[in-house]
N, C-alpha and C. Protein backbone atom coordinates (compact mmCIF):
# COMPACT_ATOMS: atom_id res chain seq x y z
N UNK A 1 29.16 75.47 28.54
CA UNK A 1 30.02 75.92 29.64
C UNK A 1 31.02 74.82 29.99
N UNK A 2 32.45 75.07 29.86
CA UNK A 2 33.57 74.38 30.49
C UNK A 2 33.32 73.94 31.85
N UNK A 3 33.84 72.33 32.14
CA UNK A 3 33.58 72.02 33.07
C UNK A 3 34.54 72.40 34.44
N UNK A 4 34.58 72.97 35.57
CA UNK A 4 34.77 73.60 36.69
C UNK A 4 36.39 72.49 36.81
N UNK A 5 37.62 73.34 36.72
CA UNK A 5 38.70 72.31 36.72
C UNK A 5 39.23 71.84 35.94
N UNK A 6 38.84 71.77 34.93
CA UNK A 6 38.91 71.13 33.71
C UNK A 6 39.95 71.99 32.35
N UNK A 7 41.28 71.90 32.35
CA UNK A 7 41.73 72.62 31.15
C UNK A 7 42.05 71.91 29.99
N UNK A 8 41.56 72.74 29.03
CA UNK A 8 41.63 72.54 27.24
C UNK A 8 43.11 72.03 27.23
N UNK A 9 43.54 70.63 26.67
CA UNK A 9 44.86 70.32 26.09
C UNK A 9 44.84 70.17 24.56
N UNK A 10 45.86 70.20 24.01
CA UNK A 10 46.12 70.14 22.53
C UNK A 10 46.89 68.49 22.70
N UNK A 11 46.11 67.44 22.15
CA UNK A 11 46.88 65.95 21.89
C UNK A 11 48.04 66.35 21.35
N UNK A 12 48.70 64.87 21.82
CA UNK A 12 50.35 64.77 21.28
C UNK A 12 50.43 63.46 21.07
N UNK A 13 49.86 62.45 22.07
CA UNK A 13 49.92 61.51 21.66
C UNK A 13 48.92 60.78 20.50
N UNK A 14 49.14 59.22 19.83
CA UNK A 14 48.13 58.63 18.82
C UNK A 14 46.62 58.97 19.50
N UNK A 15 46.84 58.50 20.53
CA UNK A 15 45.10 58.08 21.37
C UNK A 15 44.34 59.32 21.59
N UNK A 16 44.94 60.39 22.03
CA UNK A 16 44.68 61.75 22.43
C UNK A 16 44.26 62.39 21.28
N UNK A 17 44.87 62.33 19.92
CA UNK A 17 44.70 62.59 18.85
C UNK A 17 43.39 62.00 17.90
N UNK A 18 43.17 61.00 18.22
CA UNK A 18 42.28 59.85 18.05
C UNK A 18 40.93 60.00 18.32
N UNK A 19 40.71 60.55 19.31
CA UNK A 19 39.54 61.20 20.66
C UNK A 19 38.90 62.52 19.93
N UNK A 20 40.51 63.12 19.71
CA UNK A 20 40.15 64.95 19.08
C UNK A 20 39.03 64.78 17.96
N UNK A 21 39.59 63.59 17.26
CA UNK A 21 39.42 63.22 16.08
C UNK A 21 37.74 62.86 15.88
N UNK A 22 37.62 61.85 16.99
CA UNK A 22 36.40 61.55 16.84
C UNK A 22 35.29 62.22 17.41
N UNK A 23 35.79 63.09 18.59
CA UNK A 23 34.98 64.43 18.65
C UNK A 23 34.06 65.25 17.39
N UNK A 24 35.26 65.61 16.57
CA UNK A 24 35.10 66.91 15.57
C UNK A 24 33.98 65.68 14.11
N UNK A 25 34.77 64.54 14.29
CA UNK A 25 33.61 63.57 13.33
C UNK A 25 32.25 63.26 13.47
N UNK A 26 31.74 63.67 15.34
CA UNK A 26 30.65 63.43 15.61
C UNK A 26 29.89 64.26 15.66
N UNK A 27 30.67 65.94 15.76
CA UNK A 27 30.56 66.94 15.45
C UNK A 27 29.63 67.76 14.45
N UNK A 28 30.38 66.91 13.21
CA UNK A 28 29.49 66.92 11.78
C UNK A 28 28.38 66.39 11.53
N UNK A 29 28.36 65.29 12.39
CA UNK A 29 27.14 64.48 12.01
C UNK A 29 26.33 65.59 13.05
N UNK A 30 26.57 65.90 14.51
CA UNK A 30 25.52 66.07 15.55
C UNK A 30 24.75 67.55 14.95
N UNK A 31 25.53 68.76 14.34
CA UNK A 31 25.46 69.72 14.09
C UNK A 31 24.82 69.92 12.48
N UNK A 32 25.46 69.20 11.78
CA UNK A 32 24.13 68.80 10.71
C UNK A 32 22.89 68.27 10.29
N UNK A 33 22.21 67.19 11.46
CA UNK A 33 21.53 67.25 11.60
C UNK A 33 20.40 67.61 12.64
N UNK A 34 20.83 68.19 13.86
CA UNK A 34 20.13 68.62 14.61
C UNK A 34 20.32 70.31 14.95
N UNK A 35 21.48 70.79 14.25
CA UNK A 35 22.09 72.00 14.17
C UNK A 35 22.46 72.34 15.23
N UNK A 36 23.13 73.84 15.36
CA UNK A 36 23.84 74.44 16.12
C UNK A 36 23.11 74.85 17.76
N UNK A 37 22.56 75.47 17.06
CA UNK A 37 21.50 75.79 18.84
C UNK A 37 20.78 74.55 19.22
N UNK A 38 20.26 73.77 18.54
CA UNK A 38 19.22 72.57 19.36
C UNK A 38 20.32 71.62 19.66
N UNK A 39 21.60 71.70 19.62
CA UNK A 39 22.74 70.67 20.00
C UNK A 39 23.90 71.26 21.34
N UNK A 40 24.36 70.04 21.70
CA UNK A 40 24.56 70.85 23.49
C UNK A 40 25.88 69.26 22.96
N UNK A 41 26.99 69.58 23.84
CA UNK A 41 28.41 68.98 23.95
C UNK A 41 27.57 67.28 24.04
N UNK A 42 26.74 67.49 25.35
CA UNK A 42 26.59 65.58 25.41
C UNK A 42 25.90 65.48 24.29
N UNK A 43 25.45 65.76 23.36
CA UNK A 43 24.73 65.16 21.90
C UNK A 43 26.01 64.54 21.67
N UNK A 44 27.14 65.71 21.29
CA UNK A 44 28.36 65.61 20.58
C UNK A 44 29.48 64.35 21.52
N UNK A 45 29.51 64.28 22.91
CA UNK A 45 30.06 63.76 23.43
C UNK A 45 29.28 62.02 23.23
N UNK A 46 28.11 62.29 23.07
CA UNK A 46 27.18 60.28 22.78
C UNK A 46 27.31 60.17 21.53
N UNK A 47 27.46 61.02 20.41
CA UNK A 47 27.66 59.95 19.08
C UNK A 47 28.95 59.67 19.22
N UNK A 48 30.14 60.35 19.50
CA UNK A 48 31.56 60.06 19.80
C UNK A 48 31.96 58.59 20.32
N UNK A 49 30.59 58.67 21.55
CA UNK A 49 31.31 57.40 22.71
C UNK A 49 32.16 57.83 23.63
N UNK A 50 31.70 59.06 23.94
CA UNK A 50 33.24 59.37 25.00
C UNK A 50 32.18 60.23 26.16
N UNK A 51 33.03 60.13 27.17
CA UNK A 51 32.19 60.78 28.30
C UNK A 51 32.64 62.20 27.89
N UNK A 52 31.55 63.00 28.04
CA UNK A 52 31.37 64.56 28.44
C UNK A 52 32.30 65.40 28.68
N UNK A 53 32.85 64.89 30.00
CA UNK A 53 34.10 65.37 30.16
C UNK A 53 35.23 65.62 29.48
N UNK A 54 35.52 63.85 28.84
CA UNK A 54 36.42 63.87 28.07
C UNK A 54 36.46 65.36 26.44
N UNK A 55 35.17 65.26 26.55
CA UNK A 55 34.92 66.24 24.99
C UNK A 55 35.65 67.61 25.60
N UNK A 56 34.78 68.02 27.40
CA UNK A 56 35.79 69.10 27.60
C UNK A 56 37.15 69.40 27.86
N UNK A 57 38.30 68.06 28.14
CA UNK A 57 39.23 68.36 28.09
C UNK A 57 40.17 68.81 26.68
N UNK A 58 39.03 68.79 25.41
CA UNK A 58 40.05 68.94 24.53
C UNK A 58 39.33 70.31 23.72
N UNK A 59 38.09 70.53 24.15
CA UNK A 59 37.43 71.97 23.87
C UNK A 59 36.90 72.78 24.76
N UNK A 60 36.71 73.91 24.97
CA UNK A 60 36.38 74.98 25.89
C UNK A 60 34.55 74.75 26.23
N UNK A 61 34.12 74.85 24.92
CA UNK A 61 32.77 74.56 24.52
C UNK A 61 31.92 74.84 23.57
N UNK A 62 30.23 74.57 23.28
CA UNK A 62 30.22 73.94 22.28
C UNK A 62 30.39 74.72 21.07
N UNK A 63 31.05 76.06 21.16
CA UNK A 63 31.35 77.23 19.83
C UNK A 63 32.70 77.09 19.17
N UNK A 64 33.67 76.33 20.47
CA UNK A 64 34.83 75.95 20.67
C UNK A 64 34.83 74.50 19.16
N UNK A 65 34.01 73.75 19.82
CA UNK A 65 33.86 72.61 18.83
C UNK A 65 33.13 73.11 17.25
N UNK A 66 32.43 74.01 17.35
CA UNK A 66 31.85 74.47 15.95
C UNK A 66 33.12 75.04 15.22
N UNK A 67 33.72 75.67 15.94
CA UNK A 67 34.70 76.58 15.14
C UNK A 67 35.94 75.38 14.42
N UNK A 68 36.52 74.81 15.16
CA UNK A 68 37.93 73.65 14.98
C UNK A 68 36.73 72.62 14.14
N UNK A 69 35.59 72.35 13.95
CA UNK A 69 34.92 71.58 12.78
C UNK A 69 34.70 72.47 11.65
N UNK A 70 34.52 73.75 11.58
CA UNK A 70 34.69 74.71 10.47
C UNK A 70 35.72 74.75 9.76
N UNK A 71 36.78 75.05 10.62
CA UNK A 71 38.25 74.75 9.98
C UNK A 71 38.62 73.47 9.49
N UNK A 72 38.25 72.42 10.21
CA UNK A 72 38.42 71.01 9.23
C UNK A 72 37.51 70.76 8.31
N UNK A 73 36.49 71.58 7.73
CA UNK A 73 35.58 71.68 7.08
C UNK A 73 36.16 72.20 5.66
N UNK A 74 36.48 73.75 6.28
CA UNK A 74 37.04 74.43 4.87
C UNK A 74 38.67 73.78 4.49
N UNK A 75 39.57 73.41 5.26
CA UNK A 75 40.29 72.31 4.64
C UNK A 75 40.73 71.22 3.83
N UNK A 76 39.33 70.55 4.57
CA UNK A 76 38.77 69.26 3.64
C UNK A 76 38.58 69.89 2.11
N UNK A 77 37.44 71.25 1.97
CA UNK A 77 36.95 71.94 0.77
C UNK A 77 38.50 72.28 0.03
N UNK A 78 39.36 72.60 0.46
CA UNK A 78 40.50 73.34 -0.30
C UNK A 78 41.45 72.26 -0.61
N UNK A 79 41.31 70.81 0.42
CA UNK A 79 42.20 69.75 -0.20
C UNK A 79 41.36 69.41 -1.33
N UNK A 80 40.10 69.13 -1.35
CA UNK A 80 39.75 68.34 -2.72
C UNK A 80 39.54 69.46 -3.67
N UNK A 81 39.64 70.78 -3.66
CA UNK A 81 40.05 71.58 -5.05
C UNK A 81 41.11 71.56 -5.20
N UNK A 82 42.44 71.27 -4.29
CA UNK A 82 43.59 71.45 -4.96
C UNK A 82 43.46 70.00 -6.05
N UNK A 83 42.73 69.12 -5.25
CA UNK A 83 42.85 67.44 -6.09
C UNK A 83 42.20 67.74 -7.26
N UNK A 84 41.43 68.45 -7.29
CA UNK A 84 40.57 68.24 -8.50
C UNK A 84 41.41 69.31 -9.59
N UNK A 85 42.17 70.42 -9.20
CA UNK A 85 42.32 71.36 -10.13
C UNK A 85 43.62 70.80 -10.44
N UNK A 86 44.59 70.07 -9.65
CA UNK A 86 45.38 69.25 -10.19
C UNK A 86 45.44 68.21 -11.59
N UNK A 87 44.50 67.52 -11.28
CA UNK A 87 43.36 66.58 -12.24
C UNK A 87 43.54 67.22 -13.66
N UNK A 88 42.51 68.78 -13.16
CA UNK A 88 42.05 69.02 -14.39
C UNK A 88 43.34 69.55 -15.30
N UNK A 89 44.35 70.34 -14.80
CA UNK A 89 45.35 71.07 -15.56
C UNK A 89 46.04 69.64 -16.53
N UNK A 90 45.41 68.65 -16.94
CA UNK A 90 45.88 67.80 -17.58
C UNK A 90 44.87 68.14 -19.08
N UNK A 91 43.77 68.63 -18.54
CA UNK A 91 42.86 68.69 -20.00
C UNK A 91 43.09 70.68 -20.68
N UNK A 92 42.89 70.66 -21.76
CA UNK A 92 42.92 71.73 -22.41
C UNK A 92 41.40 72.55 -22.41
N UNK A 93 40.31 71.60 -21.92
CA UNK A 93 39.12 72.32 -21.79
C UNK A 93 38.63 72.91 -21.19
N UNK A 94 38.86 73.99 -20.54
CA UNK A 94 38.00 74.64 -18.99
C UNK A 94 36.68 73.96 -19.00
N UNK A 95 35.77 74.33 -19.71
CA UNK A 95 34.67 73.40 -19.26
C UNK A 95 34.18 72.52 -18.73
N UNK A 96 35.43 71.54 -19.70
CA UNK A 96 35.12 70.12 -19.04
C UNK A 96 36.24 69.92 -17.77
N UNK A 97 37.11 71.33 -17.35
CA UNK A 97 37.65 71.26 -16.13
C UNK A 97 36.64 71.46 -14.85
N UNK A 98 35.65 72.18 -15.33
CA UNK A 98 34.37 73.10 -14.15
C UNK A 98 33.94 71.87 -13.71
N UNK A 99 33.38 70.87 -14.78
CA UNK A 99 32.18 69.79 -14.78
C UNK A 99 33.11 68.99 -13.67
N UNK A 100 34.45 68.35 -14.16
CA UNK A 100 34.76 67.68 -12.81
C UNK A 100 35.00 67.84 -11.63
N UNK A 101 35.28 69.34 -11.68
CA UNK A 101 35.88 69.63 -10.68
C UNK A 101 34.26 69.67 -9.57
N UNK A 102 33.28 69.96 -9.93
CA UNK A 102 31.71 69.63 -9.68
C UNK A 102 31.80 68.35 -9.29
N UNK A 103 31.32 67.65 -10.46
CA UNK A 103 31.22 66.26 -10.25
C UNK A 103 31.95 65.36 -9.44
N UNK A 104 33.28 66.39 -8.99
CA UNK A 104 34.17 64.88 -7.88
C UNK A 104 33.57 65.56 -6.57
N UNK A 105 32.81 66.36 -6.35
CA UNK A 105 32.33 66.88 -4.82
C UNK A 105 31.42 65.33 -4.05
N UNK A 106 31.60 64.72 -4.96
CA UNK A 106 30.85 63.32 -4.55
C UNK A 106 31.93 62.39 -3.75
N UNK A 107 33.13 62.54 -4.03
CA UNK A 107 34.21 62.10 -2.91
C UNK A 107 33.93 62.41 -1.75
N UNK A 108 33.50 63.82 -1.12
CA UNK A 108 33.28 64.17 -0.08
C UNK A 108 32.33 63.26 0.67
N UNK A 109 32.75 63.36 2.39
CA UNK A 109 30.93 62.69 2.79
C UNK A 109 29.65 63.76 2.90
N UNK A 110 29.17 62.65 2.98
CA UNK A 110 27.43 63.23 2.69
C UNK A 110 27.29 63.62 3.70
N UNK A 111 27.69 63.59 5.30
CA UNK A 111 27.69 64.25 6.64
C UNK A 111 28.25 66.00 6.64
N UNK A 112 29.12 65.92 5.74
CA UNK A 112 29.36 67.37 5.47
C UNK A 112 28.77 68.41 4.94
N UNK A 113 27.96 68.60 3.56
CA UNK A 113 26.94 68.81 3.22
C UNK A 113 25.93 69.33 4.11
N UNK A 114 25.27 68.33 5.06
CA UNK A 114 24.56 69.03 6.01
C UNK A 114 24.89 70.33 6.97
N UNK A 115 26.31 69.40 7.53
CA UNK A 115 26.59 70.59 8.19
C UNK A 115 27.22 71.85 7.68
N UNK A 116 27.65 71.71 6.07
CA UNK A 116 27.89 73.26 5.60
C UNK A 116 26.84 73.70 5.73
N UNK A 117 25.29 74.13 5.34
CA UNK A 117 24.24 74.18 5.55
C UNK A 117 24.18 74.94 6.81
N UNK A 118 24.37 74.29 7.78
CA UNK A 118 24.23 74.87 9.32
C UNK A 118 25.10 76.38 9.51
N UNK A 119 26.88 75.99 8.77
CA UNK A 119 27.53 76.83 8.52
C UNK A 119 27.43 78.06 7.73
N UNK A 120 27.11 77.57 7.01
CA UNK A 120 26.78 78.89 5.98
C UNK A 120 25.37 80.09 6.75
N UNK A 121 24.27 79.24 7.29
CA UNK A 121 23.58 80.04 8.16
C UNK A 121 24.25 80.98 9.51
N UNK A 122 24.87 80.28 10.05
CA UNK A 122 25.81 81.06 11.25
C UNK A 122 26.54 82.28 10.88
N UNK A 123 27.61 81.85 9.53
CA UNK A 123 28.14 83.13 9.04
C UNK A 123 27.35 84.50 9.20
N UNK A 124 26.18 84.34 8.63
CA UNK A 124 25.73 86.19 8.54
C UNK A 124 25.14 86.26 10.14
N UNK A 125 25.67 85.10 11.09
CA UNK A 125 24.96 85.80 12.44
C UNK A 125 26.31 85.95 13.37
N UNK A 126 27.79 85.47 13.41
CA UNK A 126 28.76 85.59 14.75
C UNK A 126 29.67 85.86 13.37
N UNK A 127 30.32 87.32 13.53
CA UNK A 127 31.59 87.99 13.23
C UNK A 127 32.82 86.70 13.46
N UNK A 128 33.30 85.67 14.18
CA UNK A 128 34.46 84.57 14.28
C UNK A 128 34.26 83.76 12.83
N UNK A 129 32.58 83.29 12.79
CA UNK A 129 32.32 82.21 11.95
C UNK A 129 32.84 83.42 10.31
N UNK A 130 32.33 84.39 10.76
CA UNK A 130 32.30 85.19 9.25
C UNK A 130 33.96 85.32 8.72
N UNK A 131 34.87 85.56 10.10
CA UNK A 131 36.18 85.66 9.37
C UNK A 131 36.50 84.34 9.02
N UNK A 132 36.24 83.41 9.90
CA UNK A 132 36.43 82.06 9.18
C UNK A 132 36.41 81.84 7.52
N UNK A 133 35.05 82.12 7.24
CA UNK A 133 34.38 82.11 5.72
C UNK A 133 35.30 82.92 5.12
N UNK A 134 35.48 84.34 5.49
CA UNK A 134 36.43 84.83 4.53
C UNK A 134 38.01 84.44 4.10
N UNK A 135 38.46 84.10 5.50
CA UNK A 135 40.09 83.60 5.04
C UNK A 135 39.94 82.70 4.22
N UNK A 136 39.07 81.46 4.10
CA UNK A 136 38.82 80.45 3.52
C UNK A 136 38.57 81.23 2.32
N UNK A 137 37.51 82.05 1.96
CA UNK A 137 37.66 82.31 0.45
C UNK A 137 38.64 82.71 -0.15
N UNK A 138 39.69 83.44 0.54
CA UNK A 138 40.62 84.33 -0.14
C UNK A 138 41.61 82.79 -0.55
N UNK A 139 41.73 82.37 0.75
CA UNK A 139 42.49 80.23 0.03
C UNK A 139 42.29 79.89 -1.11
N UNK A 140 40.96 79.92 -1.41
CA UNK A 140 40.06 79.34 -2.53
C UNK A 140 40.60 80.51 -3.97
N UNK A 141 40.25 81.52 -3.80
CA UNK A 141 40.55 82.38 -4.47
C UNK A 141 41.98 82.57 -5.04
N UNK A 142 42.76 82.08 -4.21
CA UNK A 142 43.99 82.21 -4.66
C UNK A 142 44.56 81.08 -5.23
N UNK A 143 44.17 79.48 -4.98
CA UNK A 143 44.12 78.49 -5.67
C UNK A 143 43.55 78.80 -7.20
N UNK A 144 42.31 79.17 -7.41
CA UNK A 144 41.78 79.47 -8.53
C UNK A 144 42.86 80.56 -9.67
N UNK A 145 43.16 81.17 -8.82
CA UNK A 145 44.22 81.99 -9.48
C UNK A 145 44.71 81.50 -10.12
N UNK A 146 45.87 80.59 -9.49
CA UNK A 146 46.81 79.49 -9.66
C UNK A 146 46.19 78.71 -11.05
N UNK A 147 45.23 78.46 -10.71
CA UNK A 147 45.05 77.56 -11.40
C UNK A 147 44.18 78.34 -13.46
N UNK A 148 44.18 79.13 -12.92
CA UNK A 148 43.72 80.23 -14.27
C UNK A 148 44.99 81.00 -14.80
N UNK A 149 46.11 81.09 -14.28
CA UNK A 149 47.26 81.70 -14.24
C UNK A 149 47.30 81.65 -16.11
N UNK A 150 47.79 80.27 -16.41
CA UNK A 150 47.80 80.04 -18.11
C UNK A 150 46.76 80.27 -19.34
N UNK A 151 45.93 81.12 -18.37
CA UNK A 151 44.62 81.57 -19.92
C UNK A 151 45.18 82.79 -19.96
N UNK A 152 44.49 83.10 -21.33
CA UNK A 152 44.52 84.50 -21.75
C UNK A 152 46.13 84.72 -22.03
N UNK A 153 46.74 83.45 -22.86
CA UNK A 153 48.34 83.87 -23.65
C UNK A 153 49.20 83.75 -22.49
N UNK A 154 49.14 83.13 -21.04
CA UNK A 154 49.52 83.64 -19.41
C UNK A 154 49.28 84.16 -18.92
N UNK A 155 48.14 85.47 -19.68
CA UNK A 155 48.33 86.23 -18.66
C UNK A 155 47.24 86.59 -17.42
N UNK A 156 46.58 85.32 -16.96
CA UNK A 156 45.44 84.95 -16.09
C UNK A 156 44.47 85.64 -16.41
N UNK A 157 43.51 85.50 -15.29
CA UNK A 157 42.36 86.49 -15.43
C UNK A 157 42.42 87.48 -14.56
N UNK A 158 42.02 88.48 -14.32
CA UNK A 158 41.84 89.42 -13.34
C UNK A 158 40.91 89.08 -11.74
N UNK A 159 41.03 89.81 -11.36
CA UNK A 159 40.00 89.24 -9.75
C UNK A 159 38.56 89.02 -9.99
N UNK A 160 38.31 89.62 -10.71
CA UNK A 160 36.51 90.13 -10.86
C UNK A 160 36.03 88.59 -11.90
N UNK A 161 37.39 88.14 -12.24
CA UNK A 161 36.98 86.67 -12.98
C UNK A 161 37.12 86.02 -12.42
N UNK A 162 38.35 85.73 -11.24
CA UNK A 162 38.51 84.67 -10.40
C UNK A 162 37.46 84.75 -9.43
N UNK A 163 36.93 85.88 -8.90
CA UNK A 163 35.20 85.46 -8.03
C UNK A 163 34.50 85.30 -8.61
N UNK A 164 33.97 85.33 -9.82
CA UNK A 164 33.21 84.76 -11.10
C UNK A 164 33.28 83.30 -10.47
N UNK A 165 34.31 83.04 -10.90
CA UNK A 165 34.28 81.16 -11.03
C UNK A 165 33.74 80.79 -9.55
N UNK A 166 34.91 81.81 -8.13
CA UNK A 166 34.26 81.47 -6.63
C UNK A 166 32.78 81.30 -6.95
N UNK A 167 32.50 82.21 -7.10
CA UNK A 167 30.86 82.61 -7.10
C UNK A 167 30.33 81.29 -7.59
N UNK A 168 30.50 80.77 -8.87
CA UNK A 168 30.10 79.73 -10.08
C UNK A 168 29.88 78.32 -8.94
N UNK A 169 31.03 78.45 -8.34
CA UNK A 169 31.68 76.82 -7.95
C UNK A 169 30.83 76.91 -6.61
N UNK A 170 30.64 77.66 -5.72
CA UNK A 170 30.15 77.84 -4.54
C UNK A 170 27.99 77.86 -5.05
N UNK A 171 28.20 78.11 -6.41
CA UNK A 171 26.36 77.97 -6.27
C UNK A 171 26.08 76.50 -6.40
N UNK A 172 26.93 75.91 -7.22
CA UNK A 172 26.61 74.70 -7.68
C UNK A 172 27.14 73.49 -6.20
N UNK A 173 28.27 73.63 -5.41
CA UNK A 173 28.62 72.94 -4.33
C UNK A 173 27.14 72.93 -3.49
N UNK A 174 26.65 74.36 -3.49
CA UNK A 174 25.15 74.17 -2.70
C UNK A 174 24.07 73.52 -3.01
N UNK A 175 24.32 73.87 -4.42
CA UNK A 175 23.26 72.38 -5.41
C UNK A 175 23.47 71.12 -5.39
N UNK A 176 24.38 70.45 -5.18
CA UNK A 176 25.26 69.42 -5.22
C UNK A 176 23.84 68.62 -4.78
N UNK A 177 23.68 68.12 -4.50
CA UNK A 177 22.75 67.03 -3.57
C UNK A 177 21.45 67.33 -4.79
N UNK A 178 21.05 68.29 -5.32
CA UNK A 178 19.83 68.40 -6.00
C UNK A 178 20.11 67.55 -7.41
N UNK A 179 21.31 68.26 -7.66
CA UNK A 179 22.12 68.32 -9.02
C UNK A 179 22.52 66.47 -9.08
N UNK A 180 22.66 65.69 -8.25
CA UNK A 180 22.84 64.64 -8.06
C UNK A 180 21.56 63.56 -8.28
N UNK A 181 20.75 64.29 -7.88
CA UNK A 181 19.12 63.35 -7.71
C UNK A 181 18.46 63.79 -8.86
N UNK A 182 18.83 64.96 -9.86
CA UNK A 182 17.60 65.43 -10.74
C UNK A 182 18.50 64.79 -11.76
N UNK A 183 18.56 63.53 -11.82
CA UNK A 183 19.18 62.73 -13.32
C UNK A 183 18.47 63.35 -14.52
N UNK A 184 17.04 63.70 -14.48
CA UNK A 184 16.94 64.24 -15.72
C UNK A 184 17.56 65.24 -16.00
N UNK A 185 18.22 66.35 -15.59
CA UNK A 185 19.07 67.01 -15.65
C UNK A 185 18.59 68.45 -16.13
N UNK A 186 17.56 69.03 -15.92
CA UNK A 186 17.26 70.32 -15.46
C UNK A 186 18.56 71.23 -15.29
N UNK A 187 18.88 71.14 -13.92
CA UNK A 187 20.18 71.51 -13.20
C UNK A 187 21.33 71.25 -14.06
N UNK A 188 21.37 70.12 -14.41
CA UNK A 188 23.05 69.86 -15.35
C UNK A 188 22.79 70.60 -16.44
N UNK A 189 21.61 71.19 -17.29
CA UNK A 189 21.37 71.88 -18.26
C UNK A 189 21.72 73.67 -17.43
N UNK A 190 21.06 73.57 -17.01
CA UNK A 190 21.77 74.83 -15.95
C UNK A 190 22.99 74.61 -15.76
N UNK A 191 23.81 74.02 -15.32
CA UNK A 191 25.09 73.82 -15.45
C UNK A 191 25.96 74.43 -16.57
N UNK A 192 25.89 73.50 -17.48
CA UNK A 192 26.34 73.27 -18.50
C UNK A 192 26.09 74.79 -19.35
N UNK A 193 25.07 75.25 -19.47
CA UNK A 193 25.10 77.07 -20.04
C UNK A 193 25.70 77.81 -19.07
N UNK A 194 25.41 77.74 -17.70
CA UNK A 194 26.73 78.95 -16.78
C UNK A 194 27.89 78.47 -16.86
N UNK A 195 28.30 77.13 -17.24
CA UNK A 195 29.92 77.07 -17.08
C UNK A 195 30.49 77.44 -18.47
N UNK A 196 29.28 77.12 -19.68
CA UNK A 196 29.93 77.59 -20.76
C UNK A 196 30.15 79.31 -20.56
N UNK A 197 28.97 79.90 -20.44
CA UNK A 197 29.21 81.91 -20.04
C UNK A 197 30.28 81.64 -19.26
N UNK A 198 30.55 81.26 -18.10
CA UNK A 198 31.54 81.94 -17.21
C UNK A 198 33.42 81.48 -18.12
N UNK A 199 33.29 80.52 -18.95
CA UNK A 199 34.45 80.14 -19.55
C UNK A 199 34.84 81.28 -20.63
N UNK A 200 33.12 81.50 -21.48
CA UNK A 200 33.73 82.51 -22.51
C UNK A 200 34.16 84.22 -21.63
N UNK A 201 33.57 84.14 -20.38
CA UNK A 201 33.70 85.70 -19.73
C UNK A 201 35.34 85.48 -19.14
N UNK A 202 35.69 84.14 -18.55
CA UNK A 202 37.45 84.15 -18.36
C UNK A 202 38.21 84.18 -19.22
N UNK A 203 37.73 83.34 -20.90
CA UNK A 203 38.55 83.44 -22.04
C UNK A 203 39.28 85.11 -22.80
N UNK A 204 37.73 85.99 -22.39
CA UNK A 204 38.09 86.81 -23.24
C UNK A 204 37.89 88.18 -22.01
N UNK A 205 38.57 88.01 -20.98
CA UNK A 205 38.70 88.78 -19.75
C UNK A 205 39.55 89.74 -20.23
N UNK A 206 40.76 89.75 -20.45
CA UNK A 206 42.06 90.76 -20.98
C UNK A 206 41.82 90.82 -23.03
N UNK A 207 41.12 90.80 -23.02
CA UNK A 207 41.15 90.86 -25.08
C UNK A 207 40.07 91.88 -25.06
């Protein structure tokens, strides 16, 4: 609950901006590991360092702060696929485009991770969080496009291939942390046979 008096501003200045900032950073940490319902603004307002108040002058409350950390969430996710699919359009291999584009999810922080986790549970429970998830996929989806545009002679893949790969890239982002620790590589053997199927199912999509 907003505090009595108290209205939501949008920063303009460095410092104001700064605050927003470290709000939505403490955000991730408070909500990933203690999650959404067992967490209340002063959790979020004491890892920050900022009084209470201050958290409510720049959010309504604490669904207010889940939502504007969702969005800098799926952001963050769509800047480092544009980085990575950038990257890869240098190699001729899809395969070994999948594997990095995997393997650089390790740039990300490890505070995020958790709280996708939290996120991804909320989706199938509040209709806001769910359109969230979806605009964000159709982002994703349409990057992938982009970025499949030159198979198949130019003439891309169709949709039902480009959620193929969504689908592909979104099981393994959830593995990420397993897929990281099981060096013997179980999982990377799992890997490595779905990215080969899903390459030969985009190669020969239109043939």
């Amino acid at each position: 609950m907003n505090c009595v008096g108290t209205s939501v501003r949008e920063p303009k200045q460095k410092r104001s901006i700064e605050k927003k900032a470290r709000i939505i950073e403490a955000a991730f940490k408070v909500f990933g590991t203690k999650g959404y319902y067992k967490s209340d603004t002063t959790d979020i307002a004491r890892e920050a360092k900022l009084a209470t108040g201050t958290v409510y002058a720049y959010f309504k409350d604490k669904k207010d702060i889940f939502q504007e950390a969702s969005k800098q969430f799926y952001a963050l996710v769509l800047q480092h696929l544009e980085q990575s699919f950038s990257l890869a359009r240098s190699f001729q291999d899809p395969f070994f485009d999948l594997r990095r584009i995997v393997e650089d999810l390790d740039a990300l922080p490890e505070q995020l991770w958790e709280f996708q986790k939290e996120l991804i549970g909320l989706v199938g429970m509040d209709t806001e969080f769910k359109e969230l998830a979806g605009k964000h996929q159709e982002e994703v989806i349409e990057l992938i496009a982009k970025y499949l545009a030159p198979m198949n002679d130019g003439k891309g893949c169709p949709r039902e291939g480009i959620l193929l790969t969504v689908t592909f890239l979104q099981s393994f982002y959830l593995q990420f942390e397993d897929i990281k620790e099981d060096r013997s590589a179980r999982l990377k053997l799992e890997f490595d046979l779905m990215a080969r199927v899903l390459v030969a199912l985009l190669v020969t999509q239109d043939k």
